[in-house]
Protein backbone atom coordinates (compact mmCIF):
# COMPACT_ATOMS: atom_id res chain seq x y z
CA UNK A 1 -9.01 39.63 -10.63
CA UNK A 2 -11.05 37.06 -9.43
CA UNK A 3 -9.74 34.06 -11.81
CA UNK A 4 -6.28 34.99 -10.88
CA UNK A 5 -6.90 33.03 -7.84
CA UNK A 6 -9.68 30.01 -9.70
CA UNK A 7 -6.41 27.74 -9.61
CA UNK A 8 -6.25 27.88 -5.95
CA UNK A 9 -9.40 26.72 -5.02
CA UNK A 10 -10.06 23.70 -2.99
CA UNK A 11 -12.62 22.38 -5.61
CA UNK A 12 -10.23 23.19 -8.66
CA UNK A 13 -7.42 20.43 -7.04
CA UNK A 14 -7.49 16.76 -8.66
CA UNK A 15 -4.97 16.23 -5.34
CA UNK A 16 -7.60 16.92 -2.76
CA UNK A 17 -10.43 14.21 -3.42
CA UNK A 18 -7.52 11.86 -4.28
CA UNK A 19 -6.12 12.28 -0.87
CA UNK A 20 -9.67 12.68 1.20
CA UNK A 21 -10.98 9.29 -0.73
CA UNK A 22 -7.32 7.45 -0.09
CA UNK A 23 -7.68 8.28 3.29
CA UNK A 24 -11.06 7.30 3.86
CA UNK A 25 -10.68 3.95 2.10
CA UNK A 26 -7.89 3.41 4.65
CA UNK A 27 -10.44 4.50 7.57
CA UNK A 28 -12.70 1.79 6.02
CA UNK A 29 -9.69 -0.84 6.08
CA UNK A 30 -8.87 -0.33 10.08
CA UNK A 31 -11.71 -2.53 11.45
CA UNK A 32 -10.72 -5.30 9.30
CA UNK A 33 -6.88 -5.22 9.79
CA UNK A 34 -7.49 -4.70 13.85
CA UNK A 35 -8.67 -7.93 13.91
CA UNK A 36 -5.41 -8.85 12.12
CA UNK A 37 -3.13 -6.22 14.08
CA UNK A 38 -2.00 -4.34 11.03
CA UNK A 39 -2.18 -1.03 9.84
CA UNK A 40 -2.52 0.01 6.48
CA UNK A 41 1.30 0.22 5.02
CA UNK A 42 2.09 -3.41 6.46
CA UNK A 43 -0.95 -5.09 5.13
CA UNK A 44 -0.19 -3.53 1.47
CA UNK A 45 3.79 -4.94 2.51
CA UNK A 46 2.13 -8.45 3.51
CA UNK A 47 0.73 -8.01 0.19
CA UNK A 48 3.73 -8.05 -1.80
CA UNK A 49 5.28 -10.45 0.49
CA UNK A 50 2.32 -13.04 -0.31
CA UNK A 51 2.77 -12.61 -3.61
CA UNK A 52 6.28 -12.70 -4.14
CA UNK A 53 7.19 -14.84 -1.10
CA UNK A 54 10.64 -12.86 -1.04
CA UNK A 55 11.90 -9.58 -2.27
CA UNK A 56 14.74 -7.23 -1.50
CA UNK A 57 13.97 -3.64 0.51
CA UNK A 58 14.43 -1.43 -2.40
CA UNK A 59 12.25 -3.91 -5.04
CA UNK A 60 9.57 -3.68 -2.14
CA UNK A 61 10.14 0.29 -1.45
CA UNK A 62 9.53 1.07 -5.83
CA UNK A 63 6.40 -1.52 -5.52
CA UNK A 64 4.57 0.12 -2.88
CA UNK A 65 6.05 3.90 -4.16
CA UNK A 66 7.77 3.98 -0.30
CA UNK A 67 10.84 5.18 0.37
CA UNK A 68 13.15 3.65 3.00
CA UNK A 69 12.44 5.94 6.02
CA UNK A 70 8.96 5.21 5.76
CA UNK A 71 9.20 1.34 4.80
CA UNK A 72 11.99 0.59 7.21
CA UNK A 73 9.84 0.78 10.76
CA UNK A 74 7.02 -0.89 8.96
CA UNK A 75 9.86 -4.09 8.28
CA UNK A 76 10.68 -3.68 12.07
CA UNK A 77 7.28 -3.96 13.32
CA UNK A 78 6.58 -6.80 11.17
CA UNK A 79 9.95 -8.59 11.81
CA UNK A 80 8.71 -7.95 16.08
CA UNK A 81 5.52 -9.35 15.39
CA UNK A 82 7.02 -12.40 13.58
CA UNK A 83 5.17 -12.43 9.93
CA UNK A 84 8.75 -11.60 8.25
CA UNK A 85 12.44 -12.46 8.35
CA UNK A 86 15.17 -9.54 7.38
CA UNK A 87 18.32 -10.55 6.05
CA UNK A 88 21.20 -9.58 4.70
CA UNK A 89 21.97 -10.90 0.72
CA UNK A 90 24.85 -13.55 0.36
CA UNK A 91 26.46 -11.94 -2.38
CA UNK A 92 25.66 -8.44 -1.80
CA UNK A 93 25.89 -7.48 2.29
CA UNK A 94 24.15 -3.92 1.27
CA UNK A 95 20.90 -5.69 -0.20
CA UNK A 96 18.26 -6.60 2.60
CA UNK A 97 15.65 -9.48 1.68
CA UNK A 98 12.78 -9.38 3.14
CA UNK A 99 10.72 -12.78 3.38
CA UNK A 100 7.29 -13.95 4.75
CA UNK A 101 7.19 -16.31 7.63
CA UNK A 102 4.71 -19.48 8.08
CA UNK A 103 3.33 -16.95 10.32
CA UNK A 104 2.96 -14.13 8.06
CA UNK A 105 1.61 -16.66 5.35
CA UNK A 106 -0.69 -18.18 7.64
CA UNK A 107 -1.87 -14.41 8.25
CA UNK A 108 -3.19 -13.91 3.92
CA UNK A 109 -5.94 -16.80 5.31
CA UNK A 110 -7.42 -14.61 7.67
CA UNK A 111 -6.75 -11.82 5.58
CA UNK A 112 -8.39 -13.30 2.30
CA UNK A 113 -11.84 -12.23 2.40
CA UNK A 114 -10.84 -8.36 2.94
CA UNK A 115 -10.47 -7.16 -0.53
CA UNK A 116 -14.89 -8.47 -0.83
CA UNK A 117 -15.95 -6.54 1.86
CA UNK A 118 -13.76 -3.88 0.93
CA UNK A 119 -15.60 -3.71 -2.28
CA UNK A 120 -18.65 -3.72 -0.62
CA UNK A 121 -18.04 -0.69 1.31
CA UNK A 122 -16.87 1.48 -2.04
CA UNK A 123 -19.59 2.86 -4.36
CA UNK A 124 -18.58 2.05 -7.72
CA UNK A 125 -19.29 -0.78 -10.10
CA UNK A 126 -17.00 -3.44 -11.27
CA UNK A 127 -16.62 -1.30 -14.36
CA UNK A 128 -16.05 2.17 -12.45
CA UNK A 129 -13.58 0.44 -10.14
CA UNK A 130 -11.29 -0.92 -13.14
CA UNK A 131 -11.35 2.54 -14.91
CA UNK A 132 -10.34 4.10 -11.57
CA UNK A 133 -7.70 1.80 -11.09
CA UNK A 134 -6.83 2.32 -14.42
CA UNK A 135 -6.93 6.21 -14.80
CA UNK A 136 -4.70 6.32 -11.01
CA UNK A 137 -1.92 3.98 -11.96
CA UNK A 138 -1.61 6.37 -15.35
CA UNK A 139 -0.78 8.76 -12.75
CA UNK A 140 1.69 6.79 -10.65
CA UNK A 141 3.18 5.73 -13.95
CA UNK A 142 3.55 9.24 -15.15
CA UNK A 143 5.58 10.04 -11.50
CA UNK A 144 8.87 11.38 -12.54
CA UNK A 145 8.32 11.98 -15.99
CA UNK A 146 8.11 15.42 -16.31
């Protein structure tokens, strides 16, 4: 009767050290992106942003796997804070780019040597990391294919 209820376990879930390890990773980011007054979600928008330089809401939303109610505010505080400019598309009034500033690109200098100490603070290997990274976007890409 016993293994009827195996399944339920806290040790038997894959979700539960995926969510207790993505949320102390985050934990781990908060002293560095104080110092740049960011939380989590707009440093992995600022992200994008840097990358891309400009992107509309939806392209942005399907990067980061965020849907509009949660990216939305995140736009708004970063729009208040000045490190990106909302607007509306010129051919399509329903698409909203979002672009970096000079401010929000002069914000990826100070942010540039995060990702090292991040990688000092996780325990894994160059190797362990890339298979991790490797095995959790398998995962994301699986998302909806059931």
């Amino acid at each position: 009767m016993a293994e009827t209820y195996d399944a339920l376990k806290l040790e038997n879930q894959l979700c539960f050290p995926l969510y207790a390890c993505a949320k102390e990773v985050v934990r781990k980011y908060k002293p560095y992106l104080d110092k740049l007054d960011l939380t989590y979600t707009q440093y992995i928008t600022m992200m994008v942003l840097w990358e891309y330089g400009k992107m509309n809401v939806k392209e942005l939303g399907k990067y980061l796997f965020l849907d509009s109610g949660t990216l939305t505010p995140v736009l708004k505080t970063l729009e208040q804070k000045k490190f990106i400019t909302r607007t509306r598309d010129g051919n399509d009034e329903r698409v909203l780019d979002v672009s970096a500033t000079a401010e929000g690109m002069q914000l990826r200098e100070e942010a540039a040597d995060i990702p090292v100490q991040m990688g000092k603070c996780i325990n894994l290997s160059r190797d362990e990391a890339k298979s991790l990274y490797a095995l959790l976007y398998k995962i994301l890409a699986a998302d909806g294919k059931d």
